[in-house]
Protein backbone atom coordinates (compact mmCIF):
# COMPACT_ATOMS: atom_id res chain seq x y z
CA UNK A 1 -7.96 7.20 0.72
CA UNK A 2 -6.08 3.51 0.54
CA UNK A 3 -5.97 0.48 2.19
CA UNK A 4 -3.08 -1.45 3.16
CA UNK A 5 -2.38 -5.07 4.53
CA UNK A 6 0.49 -6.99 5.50
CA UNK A 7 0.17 -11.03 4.36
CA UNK A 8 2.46 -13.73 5.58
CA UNK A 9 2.72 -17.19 3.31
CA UNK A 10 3.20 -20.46 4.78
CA UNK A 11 6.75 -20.84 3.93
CA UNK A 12 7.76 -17.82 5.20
CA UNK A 13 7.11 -14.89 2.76
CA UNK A 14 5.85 -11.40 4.09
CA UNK A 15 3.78 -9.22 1.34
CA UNK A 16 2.61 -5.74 2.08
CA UNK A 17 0.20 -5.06 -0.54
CA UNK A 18 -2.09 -1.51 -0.63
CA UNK A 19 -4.44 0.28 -3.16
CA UNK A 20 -3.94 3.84 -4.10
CA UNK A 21 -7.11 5.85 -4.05
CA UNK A 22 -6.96 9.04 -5.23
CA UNK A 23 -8.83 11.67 -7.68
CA UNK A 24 -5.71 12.53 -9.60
CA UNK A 25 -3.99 10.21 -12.17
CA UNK A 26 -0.49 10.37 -10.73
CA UNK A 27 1.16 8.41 -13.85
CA UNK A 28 3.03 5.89 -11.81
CA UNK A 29 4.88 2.60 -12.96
CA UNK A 30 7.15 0.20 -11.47
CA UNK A 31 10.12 2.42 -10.67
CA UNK A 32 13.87 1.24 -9.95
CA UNK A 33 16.01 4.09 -7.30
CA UNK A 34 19.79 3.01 -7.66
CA UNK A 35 22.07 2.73 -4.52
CA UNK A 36 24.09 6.38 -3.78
CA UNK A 37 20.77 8.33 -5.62
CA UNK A 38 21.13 11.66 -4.86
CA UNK A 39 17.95 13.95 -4.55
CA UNK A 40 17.58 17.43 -3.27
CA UNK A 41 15.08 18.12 -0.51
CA UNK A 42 12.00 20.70 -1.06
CA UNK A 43 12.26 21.47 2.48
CA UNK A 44 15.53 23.26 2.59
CA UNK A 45 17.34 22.42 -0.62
CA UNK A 46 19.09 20.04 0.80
CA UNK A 47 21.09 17.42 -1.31
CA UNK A 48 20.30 13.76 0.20
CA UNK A 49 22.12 10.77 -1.03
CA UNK A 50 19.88 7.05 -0.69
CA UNK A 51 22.31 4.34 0.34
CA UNK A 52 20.54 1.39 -1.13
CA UNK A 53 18.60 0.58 -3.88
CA UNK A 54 14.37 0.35 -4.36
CA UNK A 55 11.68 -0.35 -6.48
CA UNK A 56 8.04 0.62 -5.85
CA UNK A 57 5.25 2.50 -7.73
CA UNK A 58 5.87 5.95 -9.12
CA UNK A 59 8.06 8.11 -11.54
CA UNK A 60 9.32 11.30 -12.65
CA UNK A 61 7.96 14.73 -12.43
CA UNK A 62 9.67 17.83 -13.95
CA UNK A 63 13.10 15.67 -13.73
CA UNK A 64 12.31 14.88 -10.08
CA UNK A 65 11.93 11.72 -8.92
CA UNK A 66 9.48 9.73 -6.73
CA UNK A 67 8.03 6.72 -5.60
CA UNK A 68 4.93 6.37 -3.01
CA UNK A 69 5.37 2.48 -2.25
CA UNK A 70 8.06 -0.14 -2.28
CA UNK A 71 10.46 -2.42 -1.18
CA UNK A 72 14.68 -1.99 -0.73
CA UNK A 73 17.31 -4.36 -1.34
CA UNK A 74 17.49 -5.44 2.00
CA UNK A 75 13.59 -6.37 2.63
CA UNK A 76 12.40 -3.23 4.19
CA UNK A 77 8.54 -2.39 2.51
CA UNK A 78 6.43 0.68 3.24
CA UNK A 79 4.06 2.51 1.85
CA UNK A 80 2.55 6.21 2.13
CA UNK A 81 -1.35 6.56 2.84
CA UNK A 82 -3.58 9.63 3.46
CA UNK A 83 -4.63 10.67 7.13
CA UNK A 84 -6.11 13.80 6.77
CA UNK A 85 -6.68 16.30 9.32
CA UNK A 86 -4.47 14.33 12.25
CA UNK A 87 -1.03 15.25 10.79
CA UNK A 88 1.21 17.50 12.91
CA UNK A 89 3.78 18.84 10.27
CA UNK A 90 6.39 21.57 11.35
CA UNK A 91 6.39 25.21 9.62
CA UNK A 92 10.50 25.64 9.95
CA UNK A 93 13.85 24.24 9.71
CA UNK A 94 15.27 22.72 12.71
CA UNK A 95 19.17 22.90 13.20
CA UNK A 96 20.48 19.08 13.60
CA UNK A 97 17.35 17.28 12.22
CA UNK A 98 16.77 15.67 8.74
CA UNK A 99 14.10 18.25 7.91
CA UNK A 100 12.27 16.56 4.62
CA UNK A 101 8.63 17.38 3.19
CA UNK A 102 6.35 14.80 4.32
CA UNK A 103 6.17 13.73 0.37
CA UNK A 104 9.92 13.13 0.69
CA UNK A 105 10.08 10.75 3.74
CA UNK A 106 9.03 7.40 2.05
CA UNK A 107 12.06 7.52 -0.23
CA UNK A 108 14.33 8.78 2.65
CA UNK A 109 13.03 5.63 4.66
CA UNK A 110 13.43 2.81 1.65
CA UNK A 111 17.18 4.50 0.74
CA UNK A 112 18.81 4.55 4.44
CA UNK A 113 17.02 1.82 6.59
CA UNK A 114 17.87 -1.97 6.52
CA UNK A 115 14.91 -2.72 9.20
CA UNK A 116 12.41 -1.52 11.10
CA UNK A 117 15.10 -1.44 13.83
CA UNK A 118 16.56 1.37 12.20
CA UNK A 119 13.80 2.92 11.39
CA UNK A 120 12.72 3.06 14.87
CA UNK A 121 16.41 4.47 15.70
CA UNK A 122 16.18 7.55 13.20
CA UNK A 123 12.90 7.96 12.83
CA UNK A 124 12.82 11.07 15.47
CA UNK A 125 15.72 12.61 14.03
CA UNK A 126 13.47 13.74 11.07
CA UNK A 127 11.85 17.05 11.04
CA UNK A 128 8.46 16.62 8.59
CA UNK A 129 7.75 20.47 6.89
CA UNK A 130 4.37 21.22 5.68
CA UNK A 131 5.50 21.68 1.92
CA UNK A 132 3.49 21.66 -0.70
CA UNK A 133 4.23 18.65 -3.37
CA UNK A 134 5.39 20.42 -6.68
CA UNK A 135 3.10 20.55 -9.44
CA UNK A 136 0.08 19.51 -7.35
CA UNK A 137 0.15 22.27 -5.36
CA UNK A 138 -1.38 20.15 -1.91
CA UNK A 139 0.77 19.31 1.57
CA UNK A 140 -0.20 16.01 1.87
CA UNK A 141 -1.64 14.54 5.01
CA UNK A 142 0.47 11.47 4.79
CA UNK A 143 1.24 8.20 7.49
CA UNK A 144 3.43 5.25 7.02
CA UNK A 145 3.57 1.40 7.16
CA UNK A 146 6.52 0.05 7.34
CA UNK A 147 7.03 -4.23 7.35
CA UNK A 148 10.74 -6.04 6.94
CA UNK A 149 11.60 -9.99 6.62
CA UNK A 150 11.17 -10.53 10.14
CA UNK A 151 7.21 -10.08 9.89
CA UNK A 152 6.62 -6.99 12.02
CA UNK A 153 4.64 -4.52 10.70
CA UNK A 154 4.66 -0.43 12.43
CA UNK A 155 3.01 2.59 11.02
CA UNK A 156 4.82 6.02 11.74
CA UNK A 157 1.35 8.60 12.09
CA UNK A 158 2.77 12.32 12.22
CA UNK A 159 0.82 13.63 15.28
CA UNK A 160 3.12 15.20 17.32
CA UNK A 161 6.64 17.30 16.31
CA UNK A 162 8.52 14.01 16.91
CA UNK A 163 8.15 11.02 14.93
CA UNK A 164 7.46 7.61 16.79
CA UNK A 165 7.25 3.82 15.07
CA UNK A 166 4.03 2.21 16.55
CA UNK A 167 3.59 -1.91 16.78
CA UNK A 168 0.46 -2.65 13.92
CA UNK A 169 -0.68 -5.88 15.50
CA UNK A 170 -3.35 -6.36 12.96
CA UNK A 171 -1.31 -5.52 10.09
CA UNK A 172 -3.99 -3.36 8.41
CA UNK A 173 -4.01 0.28 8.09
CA UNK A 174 -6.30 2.45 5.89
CA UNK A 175 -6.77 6.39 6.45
CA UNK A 176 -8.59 8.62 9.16
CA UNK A 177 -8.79 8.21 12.45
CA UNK A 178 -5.19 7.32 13.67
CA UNK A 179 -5.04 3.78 14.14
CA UNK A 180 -5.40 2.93 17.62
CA UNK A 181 -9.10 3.96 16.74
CA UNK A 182 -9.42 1.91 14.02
CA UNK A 183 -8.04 -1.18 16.28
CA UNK A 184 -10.49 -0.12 19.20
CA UNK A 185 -13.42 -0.68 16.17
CA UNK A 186 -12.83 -4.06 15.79
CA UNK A 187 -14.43 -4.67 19.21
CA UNK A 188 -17.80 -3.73 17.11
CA UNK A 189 -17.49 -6.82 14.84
CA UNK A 190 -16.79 -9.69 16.99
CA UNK A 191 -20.14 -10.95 15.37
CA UNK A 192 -18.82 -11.34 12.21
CA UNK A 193 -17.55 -14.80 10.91
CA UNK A 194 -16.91 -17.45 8.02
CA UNK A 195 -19.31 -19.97 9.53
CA UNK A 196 -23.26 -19.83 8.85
CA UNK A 197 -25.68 -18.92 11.66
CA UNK A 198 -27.86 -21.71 13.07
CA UNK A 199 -31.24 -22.24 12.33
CA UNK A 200 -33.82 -20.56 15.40
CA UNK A 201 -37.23 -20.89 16.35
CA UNK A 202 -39.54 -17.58 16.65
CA UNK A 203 -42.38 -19.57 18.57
CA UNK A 204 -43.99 -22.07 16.13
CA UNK A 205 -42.17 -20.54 13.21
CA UNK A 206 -38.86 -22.03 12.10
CA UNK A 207 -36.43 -19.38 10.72
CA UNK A 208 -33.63 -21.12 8.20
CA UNK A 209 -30.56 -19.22 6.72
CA UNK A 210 -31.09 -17.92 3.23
CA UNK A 211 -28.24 -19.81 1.43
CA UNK A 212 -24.70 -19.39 2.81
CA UNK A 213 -22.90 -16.09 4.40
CA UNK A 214 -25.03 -15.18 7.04
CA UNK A 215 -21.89 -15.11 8.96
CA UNK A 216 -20.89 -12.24 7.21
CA UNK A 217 -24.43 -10.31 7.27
CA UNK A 218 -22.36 -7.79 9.65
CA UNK A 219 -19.67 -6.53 7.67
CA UNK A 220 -19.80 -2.80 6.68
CA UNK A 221 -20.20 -2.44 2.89
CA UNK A 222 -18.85 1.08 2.16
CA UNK A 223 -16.17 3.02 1.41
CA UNK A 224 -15.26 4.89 4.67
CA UNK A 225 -12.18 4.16 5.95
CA UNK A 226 -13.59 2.38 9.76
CA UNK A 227 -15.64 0.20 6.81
CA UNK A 228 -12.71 -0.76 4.50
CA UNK A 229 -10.18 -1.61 7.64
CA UNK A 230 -12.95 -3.84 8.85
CA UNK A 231 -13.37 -5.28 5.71
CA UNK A 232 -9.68 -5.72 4.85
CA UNK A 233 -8.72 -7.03 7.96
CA UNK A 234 -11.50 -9.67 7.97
CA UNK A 235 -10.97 -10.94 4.77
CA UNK A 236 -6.88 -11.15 5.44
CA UNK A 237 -7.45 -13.38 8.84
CA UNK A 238 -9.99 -15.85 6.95
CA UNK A 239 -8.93 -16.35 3.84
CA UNK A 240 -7.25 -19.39 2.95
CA UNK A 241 -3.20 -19.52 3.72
CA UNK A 242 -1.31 -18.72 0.63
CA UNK A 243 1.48 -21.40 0.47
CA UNK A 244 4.02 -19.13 -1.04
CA UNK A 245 4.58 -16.08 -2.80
CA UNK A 246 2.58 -16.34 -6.24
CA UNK A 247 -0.67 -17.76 -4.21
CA UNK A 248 0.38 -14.87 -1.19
CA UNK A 249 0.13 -12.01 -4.31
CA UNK A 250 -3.15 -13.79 -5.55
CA UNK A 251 -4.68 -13.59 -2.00
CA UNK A 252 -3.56 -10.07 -1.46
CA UNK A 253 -5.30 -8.97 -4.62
CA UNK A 254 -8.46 -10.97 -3.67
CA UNK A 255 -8.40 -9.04 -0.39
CA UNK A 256 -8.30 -5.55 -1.73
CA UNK A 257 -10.54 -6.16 -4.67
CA UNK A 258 -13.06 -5.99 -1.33
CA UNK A 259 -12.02 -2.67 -0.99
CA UNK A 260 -10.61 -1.06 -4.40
CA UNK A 261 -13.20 1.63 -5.77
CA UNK A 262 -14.39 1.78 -8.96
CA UNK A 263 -14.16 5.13 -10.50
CA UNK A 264 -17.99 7.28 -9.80
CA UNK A 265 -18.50 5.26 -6.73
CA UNK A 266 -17.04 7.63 -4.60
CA UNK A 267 -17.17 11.67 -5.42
CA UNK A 268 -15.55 13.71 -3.53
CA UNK A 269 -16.85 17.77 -1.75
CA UNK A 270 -15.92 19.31 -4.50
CA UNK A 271 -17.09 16.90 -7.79
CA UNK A 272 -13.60 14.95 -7.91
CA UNK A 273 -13.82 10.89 -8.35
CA UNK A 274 -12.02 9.21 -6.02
CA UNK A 275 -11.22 5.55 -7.03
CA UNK A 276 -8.13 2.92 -7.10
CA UNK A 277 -5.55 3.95 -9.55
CA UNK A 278 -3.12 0.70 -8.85
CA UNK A 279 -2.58 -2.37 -6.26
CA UNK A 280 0.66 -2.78 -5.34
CA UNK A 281 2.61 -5.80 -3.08
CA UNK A 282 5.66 -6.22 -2.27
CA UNK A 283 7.46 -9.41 -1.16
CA UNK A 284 10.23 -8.15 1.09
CA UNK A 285 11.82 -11.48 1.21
CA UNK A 286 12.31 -11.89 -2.31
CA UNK A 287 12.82 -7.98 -3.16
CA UNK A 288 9.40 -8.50 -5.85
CA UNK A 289 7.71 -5.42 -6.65
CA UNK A 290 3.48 -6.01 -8.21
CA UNK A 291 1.59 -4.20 -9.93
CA UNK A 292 -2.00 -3.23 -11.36
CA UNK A 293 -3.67 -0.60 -12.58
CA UNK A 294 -6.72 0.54 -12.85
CA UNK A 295 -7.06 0.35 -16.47
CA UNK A 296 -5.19 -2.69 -16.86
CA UNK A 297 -5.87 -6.05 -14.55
CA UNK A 298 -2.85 -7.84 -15.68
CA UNK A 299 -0.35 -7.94 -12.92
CA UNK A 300 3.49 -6.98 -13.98
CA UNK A 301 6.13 -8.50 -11.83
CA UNK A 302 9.36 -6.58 -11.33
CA UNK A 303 12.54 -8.26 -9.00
CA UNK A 304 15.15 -6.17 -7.43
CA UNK A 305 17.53 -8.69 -9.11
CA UNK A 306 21.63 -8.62 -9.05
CA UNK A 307 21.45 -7.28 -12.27
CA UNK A 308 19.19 -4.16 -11.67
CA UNK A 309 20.84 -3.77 -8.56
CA UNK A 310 24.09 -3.01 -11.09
CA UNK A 311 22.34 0.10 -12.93
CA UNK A 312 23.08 3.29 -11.94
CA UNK A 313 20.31 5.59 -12.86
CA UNK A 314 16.59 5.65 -12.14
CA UNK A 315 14.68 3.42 -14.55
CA UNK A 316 10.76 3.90 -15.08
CA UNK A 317 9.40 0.58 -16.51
CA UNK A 318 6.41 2.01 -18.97
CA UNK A 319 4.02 -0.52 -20.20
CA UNK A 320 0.72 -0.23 -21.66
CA UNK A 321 -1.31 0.14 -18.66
CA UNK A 322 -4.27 2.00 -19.83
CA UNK A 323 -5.63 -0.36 -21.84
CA UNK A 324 -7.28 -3.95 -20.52
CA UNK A 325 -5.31 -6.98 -21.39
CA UNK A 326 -7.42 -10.34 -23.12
CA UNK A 327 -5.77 -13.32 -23.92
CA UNK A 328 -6.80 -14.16 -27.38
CA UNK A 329 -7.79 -17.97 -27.24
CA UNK A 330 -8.99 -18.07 -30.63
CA UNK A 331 -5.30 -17.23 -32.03
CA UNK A 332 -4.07 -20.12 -29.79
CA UNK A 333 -6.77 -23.12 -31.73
CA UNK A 334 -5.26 -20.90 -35.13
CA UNK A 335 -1.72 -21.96 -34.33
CA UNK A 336 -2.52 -25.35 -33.05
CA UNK A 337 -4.00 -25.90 -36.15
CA UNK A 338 -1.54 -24.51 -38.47
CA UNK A 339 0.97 -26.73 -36.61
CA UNK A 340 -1.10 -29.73 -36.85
């Protein structure tokens, strides 16, 4: 489970933002991948070197590696979300393809494509292996969305041996079915709007509104992902325009709070508790990488700058995230005082 959505600001700025929903605490932070990182494939043991730089949410596992979201030093954003039983994975090698596990292909896309243009140019040269992700022992069901500076947004939805970039004209995607369906179920909800319902008679008996929002009486309320696209995408084409990039991050987070899970809302065939470990956006224009967790609603801001774009290693940016954040107002009269 997740939910993803692509927000443009008034002067200009494009933010891909998601929630990860999942039942296992995968330990990510803000992460920094250096240009000419080198990583070895779990598909064939293949060493791969990343030509430029990222940040995004995730980490290192047994001296590997990874990231599941973020954004490059040229502008290019994506981010990995679940689509379970519609992914087409390969069982072997194929001579002359980039054969990758599917949890691979995220950080192949953010360390060798400048734009969606290239993305759509390579994209079918990769060869996705079903290959279990180390430690968790799963082959994850996994689909892409991919946005740059120039606004477009395109998922990449592994259902056939060769990979194809797909137009997202609504600039939402969540999880299963593939997302033509999801598009297709917006037709349902042409009902749904901002603006209260009018007053009607039911023969001599007058029938008002209770309060405000009966414009919204239609939208779905759970968890599913057909409910959460409809929810996410309704909320991101009414909202009120962000002017720029700090009110663009505040709307994204407003938007997904519609959809991020609190933990025991949602259990899972087998007893786990699936629920929103972190919200993450990404500015692509100004290389800004955001981030929340679950534990912690206080929203760290981390910029591709000059400067980190200078370091040569992987950095993982820990911070006390399991613990809620208060800003102690009663310290701040203290020191007023004392300075009085």
């Amino acid at each position: 489970m997740c939910t993803s959505i692509l927000t443009k600001t008034l002067d200009g700025k494009h933010i891909l933002s998601r929630t990860m929903d999942f039942s296992h605490p995968l330990e990510e932070t803000p992460t920094f991948i250096p240009r000419n990182f080198a990583w070895k494939s779990d598909a064939n043991n293949v060493y791969y070197k990343s030509k430029y730089a990222y940040i995004g949410a995730g980490g290192e596992l047994n001296s590997l590696y990874f990231v599941t979201d973020g954004v490059n030093e040229h502008g290019l954003s994506a981010a990995e979300l679940y689509l379970p039983g519609e992914e087409c994975y390969q069982e072997e090698v194929v001579e002359g393809k980039l054969n990758l596990a599917p949890h691979e292909f995220l950080m192949w896309i953010l360390g060798n494509c400048k734009s969606i243009e290239e993305v759509e140019e390579l994209a079918p040269t990769v060869n996705l292996i079903s290959i279990r992700v180390p430690e968790m022992g799963i082959i994850t069901p996994l689909h892409w969305i991919i946005s740059d500076t120039t606004g477009r947004c395109v998922v990449i939805e592994p259902t056939e041996p060769t990979l194809h970039v797909m137009e997202n004209p609504v600039g939402t995607m969540t999880n299963t079915p593939r997302l033509e369906w999801h598009i297709e179920n917006l037709r349902n909800y042409l009902h749904v709007r901002p603006e209260q319902y009018e007053s009607r008679n039911y023969g001599d008996y007058r029938a008002n509104p209770f309060s405000q929002g009966t414009g919204t009486s239609g939208l779905p309320g759970g968890y599913t992902p057909p409910e959460r696209f409809i929810r996410a995408t309704f909320f991101k084409e009414n909202i009120e325009p962000a002017k720029d990039e700090s009110e663009g991050i505040s709307n994204a987070y407003h938007i997904l709070n519609t959809v991020r899970i609190p933990k025991g809302i949602v259990v899972t065939g087998v007893g786990a508790k699936d629920y929103s470990l972190y919200i993450g956006s990404m500015c692509n224009e100004s290389r800004t990488y955001y981030y929340s967790s679950y534990e912690n609603h206080e929203i760290v801001k981390l910029i591709l700058s000059d400067e980190l774009l200078k370091e040569t290693e992987p950095i993982v940016f820990k911070y006390n995230q399991k613990k809620e954040s208060f800003r102690e107002l009663n310290q701040e009269i203290n020191c007023e005082s004392s300075n009085m």
